[in-house]
N, C-alpha and C. Protein backbone atom coordinates (compact mmCIF):
# COMPACT_ATOMS: atom_id res chain seq x y z
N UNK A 1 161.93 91.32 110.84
CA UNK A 1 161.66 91.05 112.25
C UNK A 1 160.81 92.18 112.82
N UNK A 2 159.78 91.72 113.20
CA UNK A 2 158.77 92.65 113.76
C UNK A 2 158.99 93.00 115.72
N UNK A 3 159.29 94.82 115.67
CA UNK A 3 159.44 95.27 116.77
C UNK A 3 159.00 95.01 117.92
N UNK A 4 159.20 95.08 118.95
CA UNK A 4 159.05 94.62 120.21
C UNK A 4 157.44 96.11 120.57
N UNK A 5 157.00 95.51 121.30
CA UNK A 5 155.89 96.75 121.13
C UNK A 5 156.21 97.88 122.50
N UNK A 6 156.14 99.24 122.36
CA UNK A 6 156.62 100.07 123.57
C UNK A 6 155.84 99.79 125.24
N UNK A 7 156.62 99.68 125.97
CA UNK A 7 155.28 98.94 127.68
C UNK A 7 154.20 100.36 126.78
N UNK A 8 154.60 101.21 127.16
CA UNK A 8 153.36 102.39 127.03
C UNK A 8 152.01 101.82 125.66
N UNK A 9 152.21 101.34 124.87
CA UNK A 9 151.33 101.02 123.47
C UNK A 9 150.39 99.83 124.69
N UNK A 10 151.48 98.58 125.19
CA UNK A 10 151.07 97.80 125.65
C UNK A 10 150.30 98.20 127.05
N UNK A 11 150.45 99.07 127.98
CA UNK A 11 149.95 99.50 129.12
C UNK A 11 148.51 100.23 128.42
N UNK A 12 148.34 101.17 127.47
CA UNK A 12 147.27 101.87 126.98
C UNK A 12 146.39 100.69 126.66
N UNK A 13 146.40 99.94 125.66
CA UNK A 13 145.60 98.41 125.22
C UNK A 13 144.82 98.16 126.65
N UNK A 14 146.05 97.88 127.50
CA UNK A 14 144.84 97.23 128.97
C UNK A 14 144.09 97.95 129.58
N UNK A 15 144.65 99.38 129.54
CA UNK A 15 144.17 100.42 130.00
C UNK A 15 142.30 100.75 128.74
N UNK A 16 142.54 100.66 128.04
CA UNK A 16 141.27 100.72 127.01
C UNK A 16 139.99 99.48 127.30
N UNK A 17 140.95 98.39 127.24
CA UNK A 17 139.92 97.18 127.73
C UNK A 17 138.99 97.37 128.87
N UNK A 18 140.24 97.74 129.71
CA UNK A 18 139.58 98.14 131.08
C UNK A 18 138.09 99.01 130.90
N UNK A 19 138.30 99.61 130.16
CA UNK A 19 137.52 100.61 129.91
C UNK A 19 136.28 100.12 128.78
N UNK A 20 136.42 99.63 128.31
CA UNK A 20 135.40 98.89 127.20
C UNK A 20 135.22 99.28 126.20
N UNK A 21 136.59 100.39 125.98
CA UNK A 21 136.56 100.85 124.89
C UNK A 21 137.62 100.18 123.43
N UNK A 22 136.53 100.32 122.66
CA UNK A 22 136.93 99.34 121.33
C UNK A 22 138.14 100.34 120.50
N UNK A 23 138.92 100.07 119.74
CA UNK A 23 139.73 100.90 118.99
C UNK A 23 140.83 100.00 118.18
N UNK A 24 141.42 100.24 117.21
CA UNK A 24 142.10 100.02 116.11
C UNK A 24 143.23 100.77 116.37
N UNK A 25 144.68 99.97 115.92
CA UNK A 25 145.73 100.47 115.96
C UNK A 25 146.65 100.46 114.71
N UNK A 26 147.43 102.15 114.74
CA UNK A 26 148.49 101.77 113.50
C UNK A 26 147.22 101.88 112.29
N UNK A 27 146.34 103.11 112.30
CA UNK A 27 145.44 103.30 111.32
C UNK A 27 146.05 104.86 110.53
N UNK A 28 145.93 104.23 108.91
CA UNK A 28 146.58 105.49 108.24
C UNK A 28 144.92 106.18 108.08
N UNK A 29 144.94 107.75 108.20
CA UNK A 29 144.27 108.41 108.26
C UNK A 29 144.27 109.48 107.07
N UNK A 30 145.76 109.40 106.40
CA UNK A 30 145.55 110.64 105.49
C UNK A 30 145.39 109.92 104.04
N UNK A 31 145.04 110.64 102.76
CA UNK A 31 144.33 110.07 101.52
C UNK A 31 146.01 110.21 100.62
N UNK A 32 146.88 110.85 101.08
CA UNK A 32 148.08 110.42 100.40
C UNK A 32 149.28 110.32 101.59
N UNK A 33 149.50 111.00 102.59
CA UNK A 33 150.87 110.50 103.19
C UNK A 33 150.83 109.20 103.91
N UNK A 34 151.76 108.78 104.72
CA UNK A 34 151.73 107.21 105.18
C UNK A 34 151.66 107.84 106.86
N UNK A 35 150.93 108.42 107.07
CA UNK A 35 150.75 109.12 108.25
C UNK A 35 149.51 108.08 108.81
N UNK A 36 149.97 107.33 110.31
CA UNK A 36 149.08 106.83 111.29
C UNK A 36 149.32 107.43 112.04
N UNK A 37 147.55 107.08 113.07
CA UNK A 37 147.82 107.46 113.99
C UNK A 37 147.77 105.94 115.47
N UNK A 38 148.61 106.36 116.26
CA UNK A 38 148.57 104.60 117.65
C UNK A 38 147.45 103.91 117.41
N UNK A 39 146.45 104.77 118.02
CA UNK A 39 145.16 104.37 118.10
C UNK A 39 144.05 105.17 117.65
N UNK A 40 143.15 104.37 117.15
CA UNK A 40 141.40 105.08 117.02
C UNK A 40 140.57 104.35 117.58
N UNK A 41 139.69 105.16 118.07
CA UNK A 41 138.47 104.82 119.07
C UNK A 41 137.47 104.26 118.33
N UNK A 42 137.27 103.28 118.51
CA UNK A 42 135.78 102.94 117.55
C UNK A 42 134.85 103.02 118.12
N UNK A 43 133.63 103.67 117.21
CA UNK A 43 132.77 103.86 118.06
C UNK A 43 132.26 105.10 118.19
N UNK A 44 133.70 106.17 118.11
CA UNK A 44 133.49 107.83 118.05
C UNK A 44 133.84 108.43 117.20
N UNK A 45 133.49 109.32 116.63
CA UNK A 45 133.43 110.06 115.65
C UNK A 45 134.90 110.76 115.50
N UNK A 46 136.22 110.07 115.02
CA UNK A 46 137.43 110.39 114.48
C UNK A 46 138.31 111.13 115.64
N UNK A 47 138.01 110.05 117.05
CA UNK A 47 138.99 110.36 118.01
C UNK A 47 140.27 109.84 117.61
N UNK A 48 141.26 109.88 117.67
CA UNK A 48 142.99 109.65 117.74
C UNK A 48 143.59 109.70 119.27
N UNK A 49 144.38 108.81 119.21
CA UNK A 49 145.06 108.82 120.41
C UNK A 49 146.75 108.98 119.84
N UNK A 50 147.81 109.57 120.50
CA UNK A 50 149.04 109.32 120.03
C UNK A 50 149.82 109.28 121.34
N UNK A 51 150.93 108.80 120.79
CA UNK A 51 151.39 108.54 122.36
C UNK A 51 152.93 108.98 122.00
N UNK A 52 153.34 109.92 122.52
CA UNK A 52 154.67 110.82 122.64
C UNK A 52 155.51 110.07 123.12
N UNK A 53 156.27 109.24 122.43
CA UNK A 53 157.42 108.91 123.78
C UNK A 53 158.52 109.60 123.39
N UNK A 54 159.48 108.92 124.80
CA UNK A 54 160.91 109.53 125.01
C UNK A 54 160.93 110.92 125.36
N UNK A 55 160.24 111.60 126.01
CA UNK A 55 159.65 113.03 126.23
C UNK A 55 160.89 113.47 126.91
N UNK A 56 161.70 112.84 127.73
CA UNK A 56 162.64 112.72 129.05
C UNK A 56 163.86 112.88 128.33
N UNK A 57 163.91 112.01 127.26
CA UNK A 57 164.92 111.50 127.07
C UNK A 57 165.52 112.09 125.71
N UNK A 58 165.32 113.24 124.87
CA UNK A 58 165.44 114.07 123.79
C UNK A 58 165.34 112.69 122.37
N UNK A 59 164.08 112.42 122.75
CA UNK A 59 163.42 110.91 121.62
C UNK A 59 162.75 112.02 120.48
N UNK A 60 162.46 111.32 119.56
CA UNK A 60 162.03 111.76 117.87
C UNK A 60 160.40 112.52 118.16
N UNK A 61 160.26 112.67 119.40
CA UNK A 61 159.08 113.71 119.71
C UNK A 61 159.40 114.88 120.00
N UNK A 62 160.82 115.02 120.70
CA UNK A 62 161.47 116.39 120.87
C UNK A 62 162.07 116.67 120.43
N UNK A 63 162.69 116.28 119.40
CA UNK A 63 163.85 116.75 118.85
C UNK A 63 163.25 117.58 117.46
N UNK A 64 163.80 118.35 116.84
CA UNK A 64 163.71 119.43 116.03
C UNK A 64 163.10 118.80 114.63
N UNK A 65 163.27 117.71 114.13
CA UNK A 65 162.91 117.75 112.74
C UNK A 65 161.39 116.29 113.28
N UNK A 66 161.63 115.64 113.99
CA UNK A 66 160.46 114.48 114.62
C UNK A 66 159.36 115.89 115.28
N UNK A 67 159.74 117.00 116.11
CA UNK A 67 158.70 118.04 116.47
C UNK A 67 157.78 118.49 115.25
N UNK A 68 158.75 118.71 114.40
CA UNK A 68 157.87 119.59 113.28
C UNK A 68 156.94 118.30 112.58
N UNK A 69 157.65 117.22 112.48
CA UNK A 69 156.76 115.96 111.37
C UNK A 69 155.25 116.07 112.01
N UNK A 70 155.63 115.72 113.72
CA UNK A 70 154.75 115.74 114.74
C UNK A 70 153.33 116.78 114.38
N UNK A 71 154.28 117.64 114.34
CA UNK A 71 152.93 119.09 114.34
C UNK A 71 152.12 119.28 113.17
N UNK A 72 153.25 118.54 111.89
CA UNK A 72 152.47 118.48 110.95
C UNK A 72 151.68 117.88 110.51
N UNK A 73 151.48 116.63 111.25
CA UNK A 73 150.46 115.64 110.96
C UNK A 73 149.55 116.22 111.84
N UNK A 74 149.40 116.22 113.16
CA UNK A 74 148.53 116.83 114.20
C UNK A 74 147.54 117.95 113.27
N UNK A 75 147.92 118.93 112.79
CA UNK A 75 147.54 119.73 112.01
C UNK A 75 146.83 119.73 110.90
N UNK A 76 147.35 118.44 110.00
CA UNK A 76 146.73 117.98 108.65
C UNK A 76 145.66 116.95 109.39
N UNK A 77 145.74 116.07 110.59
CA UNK A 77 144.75 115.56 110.74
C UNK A 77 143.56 116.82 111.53
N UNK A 78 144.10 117.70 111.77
CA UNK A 78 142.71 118.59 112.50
C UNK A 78 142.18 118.73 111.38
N UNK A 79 142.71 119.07 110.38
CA UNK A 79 141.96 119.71 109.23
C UNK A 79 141.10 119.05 108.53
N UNK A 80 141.60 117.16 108.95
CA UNK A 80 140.76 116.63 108.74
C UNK A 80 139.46 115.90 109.31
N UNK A 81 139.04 117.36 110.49
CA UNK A 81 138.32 116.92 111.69
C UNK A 81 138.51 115.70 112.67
N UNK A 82 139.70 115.66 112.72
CA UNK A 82 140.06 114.32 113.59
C UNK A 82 140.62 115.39 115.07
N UNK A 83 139.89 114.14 116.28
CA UNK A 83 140.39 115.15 117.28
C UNK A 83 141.23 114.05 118.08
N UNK A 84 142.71 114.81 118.49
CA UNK A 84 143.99 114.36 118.28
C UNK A 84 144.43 114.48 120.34
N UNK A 85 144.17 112.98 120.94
CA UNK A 85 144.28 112.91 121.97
C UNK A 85 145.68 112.69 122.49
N UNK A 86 146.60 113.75 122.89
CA UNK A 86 147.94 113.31 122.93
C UNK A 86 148.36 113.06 124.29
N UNK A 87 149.05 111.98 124.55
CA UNK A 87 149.36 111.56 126.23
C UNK A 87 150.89 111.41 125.91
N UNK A 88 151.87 110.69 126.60
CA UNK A 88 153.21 111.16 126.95
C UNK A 88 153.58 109.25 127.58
N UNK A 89 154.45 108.75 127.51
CA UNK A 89 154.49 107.38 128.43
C UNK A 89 153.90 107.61 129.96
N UNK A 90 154.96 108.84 130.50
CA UNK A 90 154.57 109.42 131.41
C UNK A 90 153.31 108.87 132.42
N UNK A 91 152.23 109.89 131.16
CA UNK A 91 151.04 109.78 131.03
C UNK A 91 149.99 108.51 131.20
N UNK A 92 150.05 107.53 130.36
CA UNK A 92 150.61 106.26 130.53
C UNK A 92 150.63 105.64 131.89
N UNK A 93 152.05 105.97 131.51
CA UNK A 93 152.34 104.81 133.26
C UNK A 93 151.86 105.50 134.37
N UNK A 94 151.21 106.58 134.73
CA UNK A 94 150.78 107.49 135.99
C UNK A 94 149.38 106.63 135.70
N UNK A 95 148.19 106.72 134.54
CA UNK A 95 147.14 106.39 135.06
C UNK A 95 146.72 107.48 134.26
N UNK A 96 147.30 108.34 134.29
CA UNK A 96 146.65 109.95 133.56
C UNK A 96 145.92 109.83 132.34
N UNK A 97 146.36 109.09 131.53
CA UNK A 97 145.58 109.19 130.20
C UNK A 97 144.28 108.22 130.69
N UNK A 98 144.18 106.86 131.14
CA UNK A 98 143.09 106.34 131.26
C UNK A 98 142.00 106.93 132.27
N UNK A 99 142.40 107.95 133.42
CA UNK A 99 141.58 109.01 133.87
C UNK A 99 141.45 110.05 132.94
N UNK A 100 141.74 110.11 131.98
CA UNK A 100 141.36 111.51 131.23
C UNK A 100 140.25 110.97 129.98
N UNK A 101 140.79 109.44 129.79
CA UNK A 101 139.75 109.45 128.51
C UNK A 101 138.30 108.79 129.27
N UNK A 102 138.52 108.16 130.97
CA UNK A 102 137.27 108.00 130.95
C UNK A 102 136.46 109.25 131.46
N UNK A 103 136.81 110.54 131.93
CA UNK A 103 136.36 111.43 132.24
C UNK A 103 135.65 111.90 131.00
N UNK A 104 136.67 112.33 129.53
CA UNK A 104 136.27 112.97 128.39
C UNK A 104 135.06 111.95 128.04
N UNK A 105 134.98 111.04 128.17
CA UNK A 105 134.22 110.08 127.11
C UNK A 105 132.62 109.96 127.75
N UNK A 106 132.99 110.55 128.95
CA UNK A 106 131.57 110.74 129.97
C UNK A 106 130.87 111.55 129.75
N UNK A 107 131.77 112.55 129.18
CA UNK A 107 131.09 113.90 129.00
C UNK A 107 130.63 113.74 127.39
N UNK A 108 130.86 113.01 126.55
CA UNK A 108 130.78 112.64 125.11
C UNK A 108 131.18 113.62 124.48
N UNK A 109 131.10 113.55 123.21
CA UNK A 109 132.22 114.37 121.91
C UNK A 109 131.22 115.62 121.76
N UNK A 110 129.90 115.74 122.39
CA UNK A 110 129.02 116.72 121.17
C UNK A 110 129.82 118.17 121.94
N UNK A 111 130.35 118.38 123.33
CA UNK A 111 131.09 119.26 123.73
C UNK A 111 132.62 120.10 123.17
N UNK A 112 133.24 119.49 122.41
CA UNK A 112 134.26 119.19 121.78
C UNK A 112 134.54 119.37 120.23
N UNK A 113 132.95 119.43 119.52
CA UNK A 113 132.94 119.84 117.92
C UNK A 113 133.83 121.05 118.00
């Protein structure tokens, strides 16, 4: 039985459309672990989006052994020049992330190498 999808996954989607920006979800990125990331931007050169939940609520983003998995992928994907856009539900449901990526995306990636 396939999961119910988080409002936040589903709020970002409309939030992207809105925006006209194309992207792929639930994309594995590394050449051996089973490490995805939410979303990728298509279109730009190895943007990532991830989306933190349960921030509030001591969920598998804060807690001690989900922090470290967290950091370690974040990390193995920098290394693999992927640049790693992290928002929060929070984030999300305020509006914040879809004002931040249409601000960043204005300014384009060549700022950001």
């Amino acid at each position: 039985m396939k999961r119910k999808e988080p409002i936040s996954h589903t709020l970002l989607r409309k939030h992207l459309d809105e925006l006209c920006l194309r992207y792929a979800t639930e994309m594995r990125f590394h050449p051996t672990r089973k490490w995805r990331w939410d979303f990728v931007l298509s279109g730009y050169y190895k943007i990532a989006i991830e989306i933190m939940g349960s921030t509030w609520a001591s969920g598998r983003h804060t807690r001690g052994r989900g922090y470290q998995s967290d950091c370690d992928k974040a990390n193995e994907g920098t290394r693999l020049s992927w640049k790693i856009l992290r928002f929060t539900t929070e984030d999300i449901l305020r509006g914040r992330a879809k004002k931040f990526l249409q601000e960043f995306l204005r300014l384009g990636t060549k700022n950001f190498d």
